[in-house]
N, C-alpha and C. Protein backbone atom coordinates (compact mmCIF):
# COMPACT_ATOMS: atom_id res chain seq x y z
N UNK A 1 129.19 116.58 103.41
CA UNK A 1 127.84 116.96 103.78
C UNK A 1 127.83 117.87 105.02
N UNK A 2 127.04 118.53 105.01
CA UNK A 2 126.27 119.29 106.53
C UNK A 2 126.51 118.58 107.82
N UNK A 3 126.31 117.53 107.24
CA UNK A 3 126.15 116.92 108.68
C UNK A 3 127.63 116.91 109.80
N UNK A 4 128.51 116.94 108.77
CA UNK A 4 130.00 116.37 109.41
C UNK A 4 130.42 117.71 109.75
N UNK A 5 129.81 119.00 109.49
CA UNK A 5 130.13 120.29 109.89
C UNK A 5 130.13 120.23 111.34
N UNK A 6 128.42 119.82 111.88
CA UNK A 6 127.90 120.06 113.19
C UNK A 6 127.95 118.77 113.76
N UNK A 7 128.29 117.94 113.78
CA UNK A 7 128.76 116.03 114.36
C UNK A 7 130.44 116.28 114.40
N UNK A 8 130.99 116.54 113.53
CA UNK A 8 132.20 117.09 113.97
C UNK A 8 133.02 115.09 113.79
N UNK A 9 133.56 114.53 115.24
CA UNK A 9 134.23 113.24 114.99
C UNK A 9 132.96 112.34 115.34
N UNK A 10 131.45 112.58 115.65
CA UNK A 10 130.76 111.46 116.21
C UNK A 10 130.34 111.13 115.08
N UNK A 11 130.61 111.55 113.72
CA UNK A 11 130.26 110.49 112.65
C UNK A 11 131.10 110.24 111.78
N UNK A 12 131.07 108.64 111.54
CA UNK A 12 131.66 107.77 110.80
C UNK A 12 131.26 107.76 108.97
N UNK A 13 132.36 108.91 108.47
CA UNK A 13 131.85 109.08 107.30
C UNK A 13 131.66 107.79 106.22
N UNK A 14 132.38 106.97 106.32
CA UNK A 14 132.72 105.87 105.96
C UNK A 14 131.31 105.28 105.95
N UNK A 15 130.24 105.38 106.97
CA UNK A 15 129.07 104.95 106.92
C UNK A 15 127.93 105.41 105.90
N UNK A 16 128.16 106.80 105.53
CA UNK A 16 127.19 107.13 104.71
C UNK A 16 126.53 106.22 103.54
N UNK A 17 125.52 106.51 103.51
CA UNK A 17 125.10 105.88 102.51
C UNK A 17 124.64 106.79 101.10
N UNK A 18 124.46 106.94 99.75
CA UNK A 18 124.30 107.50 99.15
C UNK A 18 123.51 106.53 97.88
N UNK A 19 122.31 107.38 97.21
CA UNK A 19 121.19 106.69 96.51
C UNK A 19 121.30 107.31 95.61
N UNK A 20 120.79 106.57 94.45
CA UNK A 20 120.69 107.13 93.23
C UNK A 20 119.24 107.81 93.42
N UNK A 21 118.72 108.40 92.04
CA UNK A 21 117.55 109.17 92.44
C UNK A 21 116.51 108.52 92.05
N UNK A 22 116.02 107.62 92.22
CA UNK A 22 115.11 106.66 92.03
C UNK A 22 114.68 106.14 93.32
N UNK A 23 113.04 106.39 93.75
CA UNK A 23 112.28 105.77 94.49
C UNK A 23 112.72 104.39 95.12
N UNK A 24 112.63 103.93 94.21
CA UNK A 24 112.55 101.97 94.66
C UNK A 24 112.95 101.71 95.22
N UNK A 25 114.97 101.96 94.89
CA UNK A 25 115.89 101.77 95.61
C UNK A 25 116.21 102.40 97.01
N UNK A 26 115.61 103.41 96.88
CA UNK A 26 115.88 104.14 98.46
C UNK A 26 114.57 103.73 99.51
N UNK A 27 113.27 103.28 98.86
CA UNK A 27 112.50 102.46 99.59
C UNK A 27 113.18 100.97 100.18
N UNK A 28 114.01 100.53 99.12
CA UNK A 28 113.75 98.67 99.24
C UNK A 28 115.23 99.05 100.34
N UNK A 29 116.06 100.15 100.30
CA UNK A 29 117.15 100.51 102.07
C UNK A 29 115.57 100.65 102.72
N UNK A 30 114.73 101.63 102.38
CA UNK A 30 114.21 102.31 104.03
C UNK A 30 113.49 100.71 104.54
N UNK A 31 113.29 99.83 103.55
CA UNK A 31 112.85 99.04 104.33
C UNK A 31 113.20 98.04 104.65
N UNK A 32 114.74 97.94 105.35
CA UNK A 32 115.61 97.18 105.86
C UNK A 32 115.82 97.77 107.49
N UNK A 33 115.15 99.06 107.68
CA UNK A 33 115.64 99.87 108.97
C UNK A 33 115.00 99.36 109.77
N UNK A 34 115.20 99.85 111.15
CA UNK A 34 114.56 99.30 112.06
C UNK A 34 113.73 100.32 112.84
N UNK A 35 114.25 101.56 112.79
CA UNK A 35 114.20 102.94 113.35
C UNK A 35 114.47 104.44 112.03
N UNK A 36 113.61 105.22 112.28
CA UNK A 36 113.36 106.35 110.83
C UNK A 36 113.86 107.47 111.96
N UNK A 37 114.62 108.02 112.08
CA UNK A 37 115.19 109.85 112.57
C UNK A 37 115.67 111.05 111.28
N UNK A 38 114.30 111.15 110.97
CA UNK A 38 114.71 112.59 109.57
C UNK A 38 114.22 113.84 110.14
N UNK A 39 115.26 114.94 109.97
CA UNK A 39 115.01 116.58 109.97
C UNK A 39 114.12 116.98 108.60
N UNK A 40 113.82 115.96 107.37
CA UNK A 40 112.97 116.15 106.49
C UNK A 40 111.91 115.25 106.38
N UNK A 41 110.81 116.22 105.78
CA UNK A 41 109.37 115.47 105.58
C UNK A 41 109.59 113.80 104.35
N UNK A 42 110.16 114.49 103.43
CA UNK A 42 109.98 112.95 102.50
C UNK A 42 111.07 111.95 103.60
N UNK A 43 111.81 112.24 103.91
CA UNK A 43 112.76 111.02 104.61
C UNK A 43 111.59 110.38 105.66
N UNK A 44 110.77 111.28 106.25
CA UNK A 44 110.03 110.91 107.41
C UNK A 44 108.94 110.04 106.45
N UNK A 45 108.49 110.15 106.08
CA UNK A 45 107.38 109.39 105.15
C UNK A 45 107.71 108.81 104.61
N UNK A 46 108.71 108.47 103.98
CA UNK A 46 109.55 107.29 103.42
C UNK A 46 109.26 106.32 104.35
N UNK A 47 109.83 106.50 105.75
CA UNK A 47 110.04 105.38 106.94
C UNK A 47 108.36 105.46 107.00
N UNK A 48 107.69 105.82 107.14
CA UNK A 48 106.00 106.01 107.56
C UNK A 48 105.79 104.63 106.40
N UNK A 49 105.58 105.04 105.29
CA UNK A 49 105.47 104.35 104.19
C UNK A 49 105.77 103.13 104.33
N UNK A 50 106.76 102.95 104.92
CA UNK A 50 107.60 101.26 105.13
C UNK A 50 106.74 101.06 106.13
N UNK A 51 105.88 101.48 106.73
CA UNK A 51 105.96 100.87 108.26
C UNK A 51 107.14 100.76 109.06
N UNK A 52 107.85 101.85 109.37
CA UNK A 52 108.70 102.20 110.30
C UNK A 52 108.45 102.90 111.13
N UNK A 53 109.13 102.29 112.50
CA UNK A 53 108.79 103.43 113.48
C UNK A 53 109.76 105.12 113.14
N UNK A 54 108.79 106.12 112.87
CA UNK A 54 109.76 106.95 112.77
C UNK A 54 109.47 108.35 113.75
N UNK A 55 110.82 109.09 113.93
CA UNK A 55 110.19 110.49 114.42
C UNK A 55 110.99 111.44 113.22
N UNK A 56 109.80 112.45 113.22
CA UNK A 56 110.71 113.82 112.48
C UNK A 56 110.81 114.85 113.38
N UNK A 57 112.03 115.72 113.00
CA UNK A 57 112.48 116.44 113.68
C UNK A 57 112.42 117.90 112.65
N UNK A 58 111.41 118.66 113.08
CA UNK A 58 111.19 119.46 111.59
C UNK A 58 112.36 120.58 111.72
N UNK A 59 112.92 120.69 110.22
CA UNK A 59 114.16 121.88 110.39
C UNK A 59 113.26 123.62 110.28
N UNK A 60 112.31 123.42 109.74
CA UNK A 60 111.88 124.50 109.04
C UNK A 60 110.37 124.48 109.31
N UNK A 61 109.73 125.81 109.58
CA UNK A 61 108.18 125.84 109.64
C UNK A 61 107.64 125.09 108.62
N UNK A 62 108.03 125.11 107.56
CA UNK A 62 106.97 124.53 106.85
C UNK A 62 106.85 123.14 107.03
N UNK A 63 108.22 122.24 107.08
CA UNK A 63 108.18 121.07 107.71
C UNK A 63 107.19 120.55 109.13
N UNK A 64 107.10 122.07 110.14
CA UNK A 64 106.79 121.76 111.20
C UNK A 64 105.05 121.39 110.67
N UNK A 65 104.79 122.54 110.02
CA UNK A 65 103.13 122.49 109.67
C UNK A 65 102.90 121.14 109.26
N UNK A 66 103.26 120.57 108.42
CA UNK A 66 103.04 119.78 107.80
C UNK A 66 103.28 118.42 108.67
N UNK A 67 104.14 118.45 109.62
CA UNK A 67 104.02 117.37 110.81
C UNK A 67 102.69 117.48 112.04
N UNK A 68 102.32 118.49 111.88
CA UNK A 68 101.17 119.30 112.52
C UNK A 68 100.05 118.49 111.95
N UNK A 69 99.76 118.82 110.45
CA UNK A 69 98.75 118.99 109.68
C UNK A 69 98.57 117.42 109.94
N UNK A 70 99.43 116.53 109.63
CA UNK A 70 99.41 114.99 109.52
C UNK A 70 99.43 114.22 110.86
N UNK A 71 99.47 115.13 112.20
CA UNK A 71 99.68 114.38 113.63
C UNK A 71 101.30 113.45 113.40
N UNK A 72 102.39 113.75 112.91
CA UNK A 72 103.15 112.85 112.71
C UNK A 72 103.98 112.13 113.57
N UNK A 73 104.51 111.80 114.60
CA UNK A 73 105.50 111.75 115.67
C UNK A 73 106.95 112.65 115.59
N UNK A 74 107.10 113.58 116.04
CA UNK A 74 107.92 114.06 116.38
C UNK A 74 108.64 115.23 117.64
N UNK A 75 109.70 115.45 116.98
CA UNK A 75 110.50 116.00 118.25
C UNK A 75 110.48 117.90 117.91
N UNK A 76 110.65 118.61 118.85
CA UNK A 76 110.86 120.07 118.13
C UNK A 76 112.57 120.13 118.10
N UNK A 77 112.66 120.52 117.05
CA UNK A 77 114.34 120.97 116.80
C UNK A 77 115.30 121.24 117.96
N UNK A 78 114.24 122.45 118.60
CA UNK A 78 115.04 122.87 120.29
C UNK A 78 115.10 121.45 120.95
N UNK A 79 114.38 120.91 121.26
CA UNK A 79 114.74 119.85 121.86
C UNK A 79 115.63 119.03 121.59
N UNK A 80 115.33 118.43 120.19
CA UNK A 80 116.60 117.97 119.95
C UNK A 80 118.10 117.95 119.75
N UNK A 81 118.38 119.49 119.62
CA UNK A 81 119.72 120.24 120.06
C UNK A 81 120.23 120.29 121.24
N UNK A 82 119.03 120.69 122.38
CA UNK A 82 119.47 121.02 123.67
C UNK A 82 119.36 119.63 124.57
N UNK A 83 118.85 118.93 124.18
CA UNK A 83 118.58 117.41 125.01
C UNK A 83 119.74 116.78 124.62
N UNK A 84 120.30 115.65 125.62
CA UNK A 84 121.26 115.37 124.96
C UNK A 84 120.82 113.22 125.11
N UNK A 85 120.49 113.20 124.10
CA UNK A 85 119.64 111.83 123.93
C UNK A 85 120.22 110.83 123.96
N UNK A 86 120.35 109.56 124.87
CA UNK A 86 121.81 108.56 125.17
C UNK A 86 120.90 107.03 124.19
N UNK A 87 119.47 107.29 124.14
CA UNK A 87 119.17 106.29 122.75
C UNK A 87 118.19 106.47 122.20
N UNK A 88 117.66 105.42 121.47
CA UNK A 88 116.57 105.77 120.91
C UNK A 88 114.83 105.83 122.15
N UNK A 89 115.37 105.16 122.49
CA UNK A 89 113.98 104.70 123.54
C UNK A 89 114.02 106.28 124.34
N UNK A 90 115.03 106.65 124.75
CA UNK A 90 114.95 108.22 124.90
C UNK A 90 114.33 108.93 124.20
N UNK A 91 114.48 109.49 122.87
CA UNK A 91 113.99 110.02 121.49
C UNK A 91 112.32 109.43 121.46
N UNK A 92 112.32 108.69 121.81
CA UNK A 92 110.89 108.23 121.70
C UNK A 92 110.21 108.29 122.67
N UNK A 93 110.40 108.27 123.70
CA UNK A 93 109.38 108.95 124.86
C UNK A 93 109.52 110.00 125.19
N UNK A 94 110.85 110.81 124.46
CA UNK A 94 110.28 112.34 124.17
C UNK A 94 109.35 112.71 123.53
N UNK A 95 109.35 111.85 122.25
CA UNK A 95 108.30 112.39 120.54
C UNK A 95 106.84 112.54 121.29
N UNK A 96 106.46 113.89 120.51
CA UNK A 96 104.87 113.99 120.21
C UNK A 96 104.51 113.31 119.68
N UNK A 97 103.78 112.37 120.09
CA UNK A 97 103.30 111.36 119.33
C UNK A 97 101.70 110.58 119.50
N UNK A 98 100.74 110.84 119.31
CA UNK A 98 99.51 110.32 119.33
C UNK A 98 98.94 109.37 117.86
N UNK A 99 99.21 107.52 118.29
CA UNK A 99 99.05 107.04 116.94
C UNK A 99 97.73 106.88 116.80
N UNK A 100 97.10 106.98 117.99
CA UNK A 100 95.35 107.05 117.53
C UNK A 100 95.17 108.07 116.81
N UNK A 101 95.23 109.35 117.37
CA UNK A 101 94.60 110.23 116.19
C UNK A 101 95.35 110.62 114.90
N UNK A 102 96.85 109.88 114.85
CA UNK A 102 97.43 110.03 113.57
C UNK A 102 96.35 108.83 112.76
N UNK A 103 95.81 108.04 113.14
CA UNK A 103 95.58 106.75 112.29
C UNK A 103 93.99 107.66 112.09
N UNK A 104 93.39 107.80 112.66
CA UNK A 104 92.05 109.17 112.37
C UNK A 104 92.36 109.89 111.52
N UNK A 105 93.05 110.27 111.30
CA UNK A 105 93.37 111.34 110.61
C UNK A 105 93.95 111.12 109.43
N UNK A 106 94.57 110.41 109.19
CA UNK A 106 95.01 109.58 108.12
C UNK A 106 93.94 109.05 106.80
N UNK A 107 92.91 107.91 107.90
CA UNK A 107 91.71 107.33 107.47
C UNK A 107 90.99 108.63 106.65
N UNK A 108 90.73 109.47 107.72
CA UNK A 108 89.84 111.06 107.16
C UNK A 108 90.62 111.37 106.32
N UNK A 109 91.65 111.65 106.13
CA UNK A 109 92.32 112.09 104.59
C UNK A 109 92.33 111.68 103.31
N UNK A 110 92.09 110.37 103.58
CA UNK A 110 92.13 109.24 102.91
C UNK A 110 90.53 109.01 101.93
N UNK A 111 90.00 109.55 102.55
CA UNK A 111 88.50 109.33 101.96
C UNK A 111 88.26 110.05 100.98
């Protein structure tokens, strides 16, 4: 994968996990997590969906809009490249994050 290009030795390939392509099963993992960190929109809403705390980290404008459009919690890409984040509680009092007006906004969509 991509990932082991730019992580280089800080990841433990051995850890990956890999899903078949079916919903259920990759819900009934997301909702064993404790913490959601996706560069993509469905990974981020997956964890949303569970009730997970999550942030997205959008790779791509259109991702970004769409974290925009929804108030979602997240980080901007630059940041997350150039910051160098020692945990999660870091990552998270970086994130844009307003859950009042995500939950407004939500409700209003919803109607």
């Amino acid at each position: 994968p991509k990932l082991l290009k730019y992580a280089q030795d800080k990841v433990d390939e051995e850890k990956f996990l890999y899903f078949q392509e079916d919903v259920e099963s990759w819900f009934e993992f997301m909702s064993t997590l404790d913490f959601v960190v996706s560069t993509r929109i469905h990974g981020g809403m997956a964890g949303i969906s569970n009730e997970i705390p999550t942030i997205i980290v959008p790779s791509d404008l259109r991702i970004l809009e769409l974290v925009n459009a929804m108030i979602l919690p997240h980080i901007p890409y630059e940041d997350a490249i150039e910051k160098n984040f020692t945990s999660l509680a870091e990552l998270m009092a970086a994130a844009n994050k307003d859950f009042k007006e995500f939950e407004i906004n939500r409700r209003n969509r919803v109607k």
